[in-house]
C-alpha atoms as a PDB file:
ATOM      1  CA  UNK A   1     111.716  79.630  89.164  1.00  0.00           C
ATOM      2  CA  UNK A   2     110.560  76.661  91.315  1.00  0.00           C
ATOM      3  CA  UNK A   3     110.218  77.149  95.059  1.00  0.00           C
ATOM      4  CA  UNK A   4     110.653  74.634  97.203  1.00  0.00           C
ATOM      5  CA  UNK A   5     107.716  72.940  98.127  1.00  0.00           C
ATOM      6  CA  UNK A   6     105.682  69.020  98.803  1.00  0.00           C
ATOM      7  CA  UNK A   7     102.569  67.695  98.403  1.00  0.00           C
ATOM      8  CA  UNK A   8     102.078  65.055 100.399  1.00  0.00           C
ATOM      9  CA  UNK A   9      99.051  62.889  98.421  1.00  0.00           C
ATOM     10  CA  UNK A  10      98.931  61.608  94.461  1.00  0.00           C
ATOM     11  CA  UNK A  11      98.722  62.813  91.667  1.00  0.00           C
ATOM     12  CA  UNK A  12      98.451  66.510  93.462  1.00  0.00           C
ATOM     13  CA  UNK A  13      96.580  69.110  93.109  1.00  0.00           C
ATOM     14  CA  UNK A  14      97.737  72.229  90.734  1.00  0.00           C
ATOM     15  CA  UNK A  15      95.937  74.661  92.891  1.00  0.00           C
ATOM     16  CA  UNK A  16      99.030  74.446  95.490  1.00  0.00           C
ATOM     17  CA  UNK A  17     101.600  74.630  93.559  1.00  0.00           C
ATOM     18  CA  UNK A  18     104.263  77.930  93.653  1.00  0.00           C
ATOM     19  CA  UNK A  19     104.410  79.472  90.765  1.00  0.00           C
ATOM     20  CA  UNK A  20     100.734  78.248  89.475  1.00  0.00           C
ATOM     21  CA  UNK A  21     101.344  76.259  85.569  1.00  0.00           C
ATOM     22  CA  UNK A  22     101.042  77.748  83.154  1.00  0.00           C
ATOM     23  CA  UNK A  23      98.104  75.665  82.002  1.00  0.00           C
ATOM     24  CA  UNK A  24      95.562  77.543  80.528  1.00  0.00           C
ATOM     25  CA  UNK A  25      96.407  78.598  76.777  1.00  0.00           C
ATOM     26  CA  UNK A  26      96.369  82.183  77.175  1.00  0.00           C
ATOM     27  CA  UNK A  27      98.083  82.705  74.352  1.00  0.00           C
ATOM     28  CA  UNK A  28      97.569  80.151  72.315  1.00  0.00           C
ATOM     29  CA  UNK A  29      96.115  81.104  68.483  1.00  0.00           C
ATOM     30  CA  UNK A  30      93.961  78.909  67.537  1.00  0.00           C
ATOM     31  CA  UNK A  31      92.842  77.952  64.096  1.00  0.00           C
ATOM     32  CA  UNK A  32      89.443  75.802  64.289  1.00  0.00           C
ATOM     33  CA  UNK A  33      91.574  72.714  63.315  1.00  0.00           C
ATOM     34  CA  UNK A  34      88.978  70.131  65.479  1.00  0.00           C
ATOM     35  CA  UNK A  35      85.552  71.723  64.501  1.00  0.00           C
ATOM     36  CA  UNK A  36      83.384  68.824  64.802  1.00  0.00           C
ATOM     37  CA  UNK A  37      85.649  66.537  66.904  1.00  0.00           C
ATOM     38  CA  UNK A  38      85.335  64.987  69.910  1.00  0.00           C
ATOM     39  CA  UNK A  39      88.092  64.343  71.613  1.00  0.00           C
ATOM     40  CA  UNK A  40      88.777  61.919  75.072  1.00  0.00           C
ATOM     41  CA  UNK A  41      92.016  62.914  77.267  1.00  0.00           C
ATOM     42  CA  UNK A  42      93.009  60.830  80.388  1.00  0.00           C
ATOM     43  CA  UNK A  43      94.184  62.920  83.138  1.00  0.00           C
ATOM     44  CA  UNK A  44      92.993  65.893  82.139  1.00  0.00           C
ATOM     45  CA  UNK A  45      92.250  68.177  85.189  1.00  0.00           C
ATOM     46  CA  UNK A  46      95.410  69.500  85.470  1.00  0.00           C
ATOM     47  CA  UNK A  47      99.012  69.465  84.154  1.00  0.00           C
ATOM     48  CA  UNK A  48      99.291  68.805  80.532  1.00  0.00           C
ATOM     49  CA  UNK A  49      96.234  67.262  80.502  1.00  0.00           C
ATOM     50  CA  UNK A  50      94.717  70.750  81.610  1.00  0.00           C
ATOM     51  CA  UNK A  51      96.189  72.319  79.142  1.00  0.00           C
ATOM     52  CA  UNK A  52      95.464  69.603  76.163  1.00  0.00           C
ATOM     53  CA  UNK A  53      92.017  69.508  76.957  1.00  0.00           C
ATOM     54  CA  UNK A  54      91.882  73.432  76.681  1.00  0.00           C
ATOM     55  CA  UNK A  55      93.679  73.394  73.463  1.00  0.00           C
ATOM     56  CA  UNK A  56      91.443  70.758  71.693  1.00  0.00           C
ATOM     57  CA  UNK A  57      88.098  72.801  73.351  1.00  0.00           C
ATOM     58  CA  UNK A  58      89.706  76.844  71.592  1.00  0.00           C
ATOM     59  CA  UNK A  59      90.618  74.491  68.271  1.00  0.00           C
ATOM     60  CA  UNK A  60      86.314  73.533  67.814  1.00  0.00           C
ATOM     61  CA  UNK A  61      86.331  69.896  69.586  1.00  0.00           C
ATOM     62  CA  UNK A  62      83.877  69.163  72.417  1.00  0.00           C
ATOM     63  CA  UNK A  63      86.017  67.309  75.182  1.00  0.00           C
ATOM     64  CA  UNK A  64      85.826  64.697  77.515  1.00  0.00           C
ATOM     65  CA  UNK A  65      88.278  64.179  80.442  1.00  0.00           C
ATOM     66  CA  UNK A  66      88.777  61.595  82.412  1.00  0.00           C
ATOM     67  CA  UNK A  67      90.144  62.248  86.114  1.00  0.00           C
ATOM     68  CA  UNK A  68      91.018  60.682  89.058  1.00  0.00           C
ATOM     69  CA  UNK A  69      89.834  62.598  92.674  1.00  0.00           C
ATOM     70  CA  UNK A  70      90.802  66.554  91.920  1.00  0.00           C
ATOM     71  CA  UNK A  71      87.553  67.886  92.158  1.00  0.00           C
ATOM     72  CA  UNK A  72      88.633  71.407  92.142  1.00  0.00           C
ATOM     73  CA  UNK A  73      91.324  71.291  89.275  1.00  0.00           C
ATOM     74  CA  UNK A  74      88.243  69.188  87.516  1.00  0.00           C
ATOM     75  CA  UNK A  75      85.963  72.107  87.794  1.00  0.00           C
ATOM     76  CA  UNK A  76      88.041  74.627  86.804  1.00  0.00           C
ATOM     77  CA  UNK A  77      89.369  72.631  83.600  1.00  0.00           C
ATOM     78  CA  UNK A  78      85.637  72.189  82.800  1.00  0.00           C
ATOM     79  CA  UNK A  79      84.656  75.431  83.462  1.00  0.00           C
ATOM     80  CA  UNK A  80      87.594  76.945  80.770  1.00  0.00           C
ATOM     81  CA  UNK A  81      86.496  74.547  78.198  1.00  0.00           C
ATOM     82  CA  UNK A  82      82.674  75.296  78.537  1.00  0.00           C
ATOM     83  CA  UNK A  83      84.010  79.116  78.415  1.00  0.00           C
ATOM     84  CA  UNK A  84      85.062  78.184  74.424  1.00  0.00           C
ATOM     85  CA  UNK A  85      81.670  77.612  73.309  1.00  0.00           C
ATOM     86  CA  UNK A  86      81.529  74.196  73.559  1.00  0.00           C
ATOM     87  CA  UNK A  87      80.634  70.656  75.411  1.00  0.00           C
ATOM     88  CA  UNK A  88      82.661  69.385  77.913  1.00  0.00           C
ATOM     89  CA  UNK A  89      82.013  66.151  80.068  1.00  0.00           C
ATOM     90  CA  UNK A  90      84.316  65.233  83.205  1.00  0.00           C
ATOM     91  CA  UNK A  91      84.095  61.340  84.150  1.00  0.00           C
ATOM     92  CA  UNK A  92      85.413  60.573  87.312  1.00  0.00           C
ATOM     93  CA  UNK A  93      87.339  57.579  88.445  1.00  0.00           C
ATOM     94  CA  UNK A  94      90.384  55.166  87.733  1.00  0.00           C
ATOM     95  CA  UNK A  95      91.402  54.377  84.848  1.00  0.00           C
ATOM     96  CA  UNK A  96      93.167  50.671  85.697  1.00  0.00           C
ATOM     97  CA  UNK A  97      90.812  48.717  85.862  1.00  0.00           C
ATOM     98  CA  UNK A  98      89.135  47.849  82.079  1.00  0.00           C
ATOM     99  CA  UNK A  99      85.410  47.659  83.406  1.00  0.00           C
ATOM    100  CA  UNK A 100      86.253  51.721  84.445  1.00  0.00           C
ATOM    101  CA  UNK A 101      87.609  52.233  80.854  1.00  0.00           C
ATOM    102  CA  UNK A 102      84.663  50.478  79.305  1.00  0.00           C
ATOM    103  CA  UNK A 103      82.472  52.609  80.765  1.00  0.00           C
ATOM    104  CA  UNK A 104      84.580  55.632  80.648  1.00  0.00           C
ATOM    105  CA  UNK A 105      84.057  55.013  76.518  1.00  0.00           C
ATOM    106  CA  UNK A 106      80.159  54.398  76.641  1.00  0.00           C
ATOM    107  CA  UNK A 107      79.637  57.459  78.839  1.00  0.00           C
ATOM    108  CA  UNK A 108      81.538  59.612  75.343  1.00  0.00           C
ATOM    109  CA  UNK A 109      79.421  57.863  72.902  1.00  0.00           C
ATOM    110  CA  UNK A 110      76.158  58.592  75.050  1.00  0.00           C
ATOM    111  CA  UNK A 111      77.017  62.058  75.415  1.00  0.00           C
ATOM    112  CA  UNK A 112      78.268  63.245  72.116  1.00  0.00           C
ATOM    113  CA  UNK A 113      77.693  59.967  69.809  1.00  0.00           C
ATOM    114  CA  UNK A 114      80.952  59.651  68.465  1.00  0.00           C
ATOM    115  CA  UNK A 115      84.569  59.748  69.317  1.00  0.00           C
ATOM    116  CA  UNK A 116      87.781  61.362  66.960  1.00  0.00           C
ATOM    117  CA  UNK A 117      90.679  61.467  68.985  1.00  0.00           C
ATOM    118  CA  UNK A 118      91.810  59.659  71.739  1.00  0.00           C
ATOM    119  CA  UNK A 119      94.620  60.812  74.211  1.00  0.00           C
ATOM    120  CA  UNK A 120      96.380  58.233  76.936  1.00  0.00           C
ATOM    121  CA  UNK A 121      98.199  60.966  79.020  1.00  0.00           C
ATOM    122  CA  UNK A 122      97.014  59.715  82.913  1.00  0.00           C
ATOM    123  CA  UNK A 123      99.489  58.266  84.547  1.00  0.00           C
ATOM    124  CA  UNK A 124     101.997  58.127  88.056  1.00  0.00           C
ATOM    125  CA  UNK A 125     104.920  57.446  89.389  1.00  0.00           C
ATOM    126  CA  UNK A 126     106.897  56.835  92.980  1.00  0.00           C
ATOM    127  CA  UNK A 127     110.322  56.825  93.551  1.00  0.00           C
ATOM    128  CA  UNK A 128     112.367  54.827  94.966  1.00  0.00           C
ATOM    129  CA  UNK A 129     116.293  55.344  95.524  1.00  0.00           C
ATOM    130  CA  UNK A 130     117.248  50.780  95.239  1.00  0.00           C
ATOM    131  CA  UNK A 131     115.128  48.521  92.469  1.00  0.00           C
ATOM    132  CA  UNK A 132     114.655  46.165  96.143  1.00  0.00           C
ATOM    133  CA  UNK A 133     112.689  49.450  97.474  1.00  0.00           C
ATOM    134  CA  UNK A 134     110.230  48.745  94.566  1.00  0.00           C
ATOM    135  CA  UNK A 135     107.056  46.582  96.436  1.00  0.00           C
ATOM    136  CA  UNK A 136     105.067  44.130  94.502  1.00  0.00           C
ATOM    137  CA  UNK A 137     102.053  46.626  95.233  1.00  0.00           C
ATOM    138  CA  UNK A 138     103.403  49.626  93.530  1.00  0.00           C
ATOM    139  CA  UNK A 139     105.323  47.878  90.621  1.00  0.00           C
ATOM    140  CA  UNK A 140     101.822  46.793  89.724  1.00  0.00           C
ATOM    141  CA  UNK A 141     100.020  49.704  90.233  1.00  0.00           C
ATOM    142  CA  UNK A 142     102.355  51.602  87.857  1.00  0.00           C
ATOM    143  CA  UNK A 143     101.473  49.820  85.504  1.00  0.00           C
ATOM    144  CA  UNK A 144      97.714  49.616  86.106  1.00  0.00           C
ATOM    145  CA  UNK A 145      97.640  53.174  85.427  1.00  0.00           C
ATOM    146  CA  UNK A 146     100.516  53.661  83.067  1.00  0.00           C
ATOM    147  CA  UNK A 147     100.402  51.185  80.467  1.00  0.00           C
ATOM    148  CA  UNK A 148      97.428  48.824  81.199  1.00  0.00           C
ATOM    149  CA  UNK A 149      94.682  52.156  81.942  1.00  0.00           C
ATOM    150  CA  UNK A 150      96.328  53.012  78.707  1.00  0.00           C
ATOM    151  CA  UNK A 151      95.901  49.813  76.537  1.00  0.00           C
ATOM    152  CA  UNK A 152      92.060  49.101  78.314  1.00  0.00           C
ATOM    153  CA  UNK A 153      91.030  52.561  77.311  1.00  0.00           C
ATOM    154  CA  UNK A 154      92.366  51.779  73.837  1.00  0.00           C
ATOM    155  CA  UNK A 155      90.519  48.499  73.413  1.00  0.00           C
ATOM    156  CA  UNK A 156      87.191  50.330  74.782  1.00  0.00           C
ATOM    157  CA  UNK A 157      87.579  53.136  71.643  1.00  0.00           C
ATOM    158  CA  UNK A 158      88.070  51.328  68.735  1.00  0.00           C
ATOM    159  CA  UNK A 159      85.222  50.023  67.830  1.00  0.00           C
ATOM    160  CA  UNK A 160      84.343  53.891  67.688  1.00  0.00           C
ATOM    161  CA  UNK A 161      87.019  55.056  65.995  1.00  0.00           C
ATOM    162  CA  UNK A 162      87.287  55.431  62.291  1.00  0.00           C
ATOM    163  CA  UNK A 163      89.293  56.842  59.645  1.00  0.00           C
ATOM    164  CA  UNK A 164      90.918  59.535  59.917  1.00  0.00           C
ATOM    165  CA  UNK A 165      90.958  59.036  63.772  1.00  0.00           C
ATOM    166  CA  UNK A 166      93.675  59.459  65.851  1.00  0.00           C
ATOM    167  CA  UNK A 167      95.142  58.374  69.199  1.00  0.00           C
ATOM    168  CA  UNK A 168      98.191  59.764  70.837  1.00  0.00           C
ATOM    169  CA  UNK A 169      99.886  58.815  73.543  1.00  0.00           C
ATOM    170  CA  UNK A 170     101.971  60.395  76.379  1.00  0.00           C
ATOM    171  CA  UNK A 171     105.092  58.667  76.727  1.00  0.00           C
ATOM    172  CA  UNK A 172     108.404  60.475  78.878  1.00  0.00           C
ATOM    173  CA  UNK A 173     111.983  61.369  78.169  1.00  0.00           C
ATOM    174  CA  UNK A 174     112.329  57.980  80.944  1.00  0.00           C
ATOM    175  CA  UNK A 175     111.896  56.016  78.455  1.00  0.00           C
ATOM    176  CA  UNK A 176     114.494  57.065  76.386  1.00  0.00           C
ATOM    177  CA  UNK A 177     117.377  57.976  79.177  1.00  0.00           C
ATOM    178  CA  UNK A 178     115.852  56.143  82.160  1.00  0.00           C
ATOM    179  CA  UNK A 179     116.002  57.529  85.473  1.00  0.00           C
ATOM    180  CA  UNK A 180     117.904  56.063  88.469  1.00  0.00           C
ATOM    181  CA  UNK A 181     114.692  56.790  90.976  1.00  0.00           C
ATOM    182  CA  UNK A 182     112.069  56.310  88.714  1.00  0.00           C
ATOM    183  CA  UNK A 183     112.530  52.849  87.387  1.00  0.00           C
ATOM    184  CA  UNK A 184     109.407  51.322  86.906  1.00  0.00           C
ATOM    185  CA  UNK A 185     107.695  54.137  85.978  1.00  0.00           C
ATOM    186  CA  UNK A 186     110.642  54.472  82.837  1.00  0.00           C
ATOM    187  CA  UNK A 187     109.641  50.738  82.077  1.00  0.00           C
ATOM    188  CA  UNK A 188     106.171  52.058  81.544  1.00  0.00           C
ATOM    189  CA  UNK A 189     107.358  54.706  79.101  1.00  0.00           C
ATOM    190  CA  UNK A 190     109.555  52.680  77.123  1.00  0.00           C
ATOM    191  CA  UNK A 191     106.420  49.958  77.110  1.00  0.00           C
ATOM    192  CA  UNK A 192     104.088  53.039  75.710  1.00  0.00           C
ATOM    193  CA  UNK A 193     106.352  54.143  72.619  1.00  0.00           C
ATOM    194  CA  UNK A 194     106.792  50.129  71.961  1.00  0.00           C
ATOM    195  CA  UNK A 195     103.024  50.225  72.044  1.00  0.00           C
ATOM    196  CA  UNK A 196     102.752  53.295  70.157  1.00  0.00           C
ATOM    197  CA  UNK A 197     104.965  52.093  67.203  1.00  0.00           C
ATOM    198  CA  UNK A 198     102.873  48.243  67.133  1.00  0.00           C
ATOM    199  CA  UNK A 199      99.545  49.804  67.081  1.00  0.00           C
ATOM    200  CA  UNK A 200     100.652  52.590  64.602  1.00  0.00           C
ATOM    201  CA  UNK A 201     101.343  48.988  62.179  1.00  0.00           C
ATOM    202  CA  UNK A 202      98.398  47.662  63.388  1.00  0.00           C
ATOM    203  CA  UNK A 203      96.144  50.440  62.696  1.00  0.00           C
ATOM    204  CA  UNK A 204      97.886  51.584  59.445  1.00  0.00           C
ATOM    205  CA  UNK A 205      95.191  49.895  56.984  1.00  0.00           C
ATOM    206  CA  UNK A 206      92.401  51.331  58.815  1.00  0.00           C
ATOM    207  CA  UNK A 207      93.742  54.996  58.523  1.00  0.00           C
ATOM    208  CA  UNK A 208      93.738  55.156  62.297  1.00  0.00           C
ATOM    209  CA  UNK A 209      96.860  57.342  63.172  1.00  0.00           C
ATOM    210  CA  UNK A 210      99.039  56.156  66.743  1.00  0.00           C
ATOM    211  CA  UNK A 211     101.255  58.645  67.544  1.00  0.00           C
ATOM    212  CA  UNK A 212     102.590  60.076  71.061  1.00  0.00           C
ATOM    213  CA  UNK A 213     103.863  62.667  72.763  1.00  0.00           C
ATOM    214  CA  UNK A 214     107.864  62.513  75.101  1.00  0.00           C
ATOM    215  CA  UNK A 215     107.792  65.555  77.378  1.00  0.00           C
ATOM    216  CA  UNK A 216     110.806  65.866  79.532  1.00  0.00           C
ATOM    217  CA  UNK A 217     110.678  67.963  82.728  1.00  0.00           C
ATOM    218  CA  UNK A 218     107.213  69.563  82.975  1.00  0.00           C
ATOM    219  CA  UNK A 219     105.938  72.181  85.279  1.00  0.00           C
ATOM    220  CA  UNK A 220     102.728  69.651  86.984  1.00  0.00           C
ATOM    221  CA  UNK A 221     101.508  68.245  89.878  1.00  0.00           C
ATOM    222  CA  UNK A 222     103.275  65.434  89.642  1.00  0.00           C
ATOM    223  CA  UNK A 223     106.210  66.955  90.079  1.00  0.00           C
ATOM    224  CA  UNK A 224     105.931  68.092  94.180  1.00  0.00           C
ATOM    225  CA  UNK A 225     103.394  65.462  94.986  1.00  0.00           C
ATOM    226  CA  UNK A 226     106.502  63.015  93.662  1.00  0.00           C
ATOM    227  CA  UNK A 227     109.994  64.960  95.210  1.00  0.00           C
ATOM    228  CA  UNK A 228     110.743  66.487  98.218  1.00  0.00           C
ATOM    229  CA  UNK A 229     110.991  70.266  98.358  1.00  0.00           C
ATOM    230  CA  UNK A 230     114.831  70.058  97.332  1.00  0.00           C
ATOM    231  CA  UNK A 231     114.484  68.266  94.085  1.00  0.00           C
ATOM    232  CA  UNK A 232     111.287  70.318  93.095  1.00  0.00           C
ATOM    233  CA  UNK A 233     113.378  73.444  93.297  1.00  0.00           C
ATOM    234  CA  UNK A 234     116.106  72.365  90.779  1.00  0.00           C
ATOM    235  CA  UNK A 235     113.680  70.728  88.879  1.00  0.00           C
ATOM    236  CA  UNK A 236     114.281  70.861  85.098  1.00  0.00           C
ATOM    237  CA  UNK A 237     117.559  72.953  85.653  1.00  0.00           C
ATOM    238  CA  UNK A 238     119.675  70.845  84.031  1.00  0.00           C
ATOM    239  CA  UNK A 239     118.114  70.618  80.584  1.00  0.00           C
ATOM    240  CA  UNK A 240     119.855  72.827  77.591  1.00  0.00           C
ATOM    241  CA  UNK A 241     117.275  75.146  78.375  1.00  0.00           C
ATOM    242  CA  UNK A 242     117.556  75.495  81.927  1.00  0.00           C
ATOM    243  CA  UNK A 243     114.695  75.454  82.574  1.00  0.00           C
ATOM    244  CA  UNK A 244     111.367  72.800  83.214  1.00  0.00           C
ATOM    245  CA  UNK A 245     108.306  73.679  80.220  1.00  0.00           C
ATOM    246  CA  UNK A 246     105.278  74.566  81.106  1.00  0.00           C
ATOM    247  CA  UNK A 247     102.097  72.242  80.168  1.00  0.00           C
ATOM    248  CA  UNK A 248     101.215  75.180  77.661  1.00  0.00           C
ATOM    249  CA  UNK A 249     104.263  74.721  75.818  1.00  0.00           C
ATOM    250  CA  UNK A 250     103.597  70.983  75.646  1.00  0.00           C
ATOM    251  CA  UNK A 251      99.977  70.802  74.293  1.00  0.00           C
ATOM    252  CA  UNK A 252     100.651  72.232  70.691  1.00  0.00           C
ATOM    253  CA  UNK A 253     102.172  68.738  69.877  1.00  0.00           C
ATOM    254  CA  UNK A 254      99.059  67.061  70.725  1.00  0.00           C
ATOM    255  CA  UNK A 255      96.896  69.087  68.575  1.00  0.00           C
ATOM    256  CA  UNK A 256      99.383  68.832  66.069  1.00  0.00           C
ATOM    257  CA  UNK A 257      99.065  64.866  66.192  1.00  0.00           C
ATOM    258  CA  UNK A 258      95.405  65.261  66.543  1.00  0.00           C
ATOM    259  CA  UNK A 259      94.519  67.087  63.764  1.00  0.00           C
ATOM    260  CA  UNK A 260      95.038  66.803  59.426  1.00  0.00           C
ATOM    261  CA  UNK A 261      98.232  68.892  59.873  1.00  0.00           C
ATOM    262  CA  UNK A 262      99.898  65.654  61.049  1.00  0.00           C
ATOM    263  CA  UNK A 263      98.274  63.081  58.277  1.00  0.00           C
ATOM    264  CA  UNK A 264     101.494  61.685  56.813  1.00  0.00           C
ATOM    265  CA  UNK A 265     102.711  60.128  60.430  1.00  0.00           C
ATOM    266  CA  UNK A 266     102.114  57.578  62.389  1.00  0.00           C
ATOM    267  CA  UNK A 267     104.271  55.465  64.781  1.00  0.00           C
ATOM    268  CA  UNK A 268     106.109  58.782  65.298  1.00  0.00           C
ATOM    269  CA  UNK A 269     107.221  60.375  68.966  1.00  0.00           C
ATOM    270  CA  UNK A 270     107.553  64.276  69.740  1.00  0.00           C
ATOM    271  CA  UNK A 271     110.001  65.596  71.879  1.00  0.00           C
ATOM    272  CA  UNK A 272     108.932  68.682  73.824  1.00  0.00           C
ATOM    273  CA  UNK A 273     111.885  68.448  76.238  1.00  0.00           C
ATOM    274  CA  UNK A 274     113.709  71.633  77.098  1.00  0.00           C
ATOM    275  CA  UNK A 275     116.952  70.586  74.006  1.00  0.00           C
ATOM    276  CA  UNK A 276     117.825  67.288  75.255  1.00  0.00           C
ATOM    277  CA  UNK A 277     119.074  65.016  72.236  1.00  0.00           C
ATOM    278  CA  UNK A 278     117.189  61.479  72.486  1.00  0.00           C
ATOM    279  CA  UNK A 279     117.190  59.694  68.984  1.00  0.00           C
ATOM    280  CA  UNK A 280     114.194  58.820  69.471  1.00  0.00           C
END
């Protein structure tokens, strides 16, 4: 159950939130599937980020994250992954600008020397009830973060990646149904699984694996630093399950994608979404 509740700065902060996400893998089994992998995740302090950078750090892989000003959620991510035996680096800053992204990439290779998987999952969104409500200023900015953050970062790692590599991005059930108050962000989904499939076709003779990730309603921070305390109760209500997932129950596609168990795809989009049908 959600209770009502606001936050009233971007992207939030999960340490506020009523109930507290379940974000940390508690019962996740893992099965050493990224021993020797190092993995990058944008927006990884908290949400599904949290919990993806957890996942990767119980499956073997040391872990970068890349955040933007949540100190405390930072600290407490990095502080579970160090608790699984192995390296963890936070890097600080925003990731829309390519100089950030650039250097977001050369502080990995510095630290660990190498780079495996990369996951695009920072992003943001602000809605907005008329398309005329949508300034200049914040149709730009969502993409900045949402699409462009995403397509720097991905330019920055692959000179580093090789085969056998993967990169998966995070992508929403917006892009596939839209969403009448979220309607640039949705144009930044459906631009991410449009990039997802291209550089999946790009990549494909390289062995380089694109894949992403469609969550529908998700239990983050996002969620009340974006609605007012009405909308956040009912939030995820009206899916087939009734219910919005948790970050932990999104996570298990990203290892999926990262790792060998998911060598035959490419191009391909999951759809952790609470039943909702979306061809996609």
């Amino acid at each position: 159950m959600n209770f009502p509740q606001h936050q009233n700065y971007r992207p939030g902060h999960e340490t506020e939130m009523i109930p507290h996400p379940d974000s940390f893998m508690k019962h996740y089994k893992a099965a050493g599937k990224l021993i020797d992998k190092t993995v990058l995740i944008t927006g990884g302090d908290s949400g599904i980020g949290r919990a993806v950078s957890i996942a990767c750090a119980k499956e073997g892989a040391d872990v970068a994250f890349v955040y933007l000003e949540e100190d405390e959620d930072a600290r407490t991510t990095e502080a579970h992954i160090q608790a699984e035996g192995v390296d963890c680096l936070t890097i600080k800053g925003d990731i829309s600008t390519k100089h950030f992204c650039e250097k977001a990439i050369a502080d990995v290779i510095k630290r660990f020397g190498k780079m495996d998987v990369l996951i695009n999952n920072a992003a943001e969104q602000h809605p907005q009830k008329h398309i005329e409500d949508i300034s200049e200023e914040q149709l730009r900015k969502t993409f900045e973060t949402n699409f462009f953050g995403m397509f720097f970062m991905t330019q920055a790692a692959l000179p580093h990646l090789k085969e056998n590599s993967a990169i998966i991005n995070t992508a929403s059930i917006t892009a596939y149904q839209g969403h009448p108050k979220l309607i640039d962000y949705s144009a930044t989904k459906g631009a991410v699984v449009a990039f997802t499939r291209s550089l999946a076709e790009n990549l494909a003779k390289k062995k380089i694996r694109v894949n992403a990730v469609a969550p529908g309603p998700i239990w983050t921070p996002l969620i009340p630093s974006t609605f007012n305390a009405v909308e956040v109760a009912a939030f995820g209500h009206d899916t087939p399950l009734g219910r919005p997932g948790q970050p932990d129950e999104v996570a298990p596609c990203f290892i999926f994608l990262a790792c060998e168990d998911s060598s035959y795809m490419s191009g391909q989009v999951l759809h952790p979404n609470g039943g909702t049908i979306v061809n996609g």
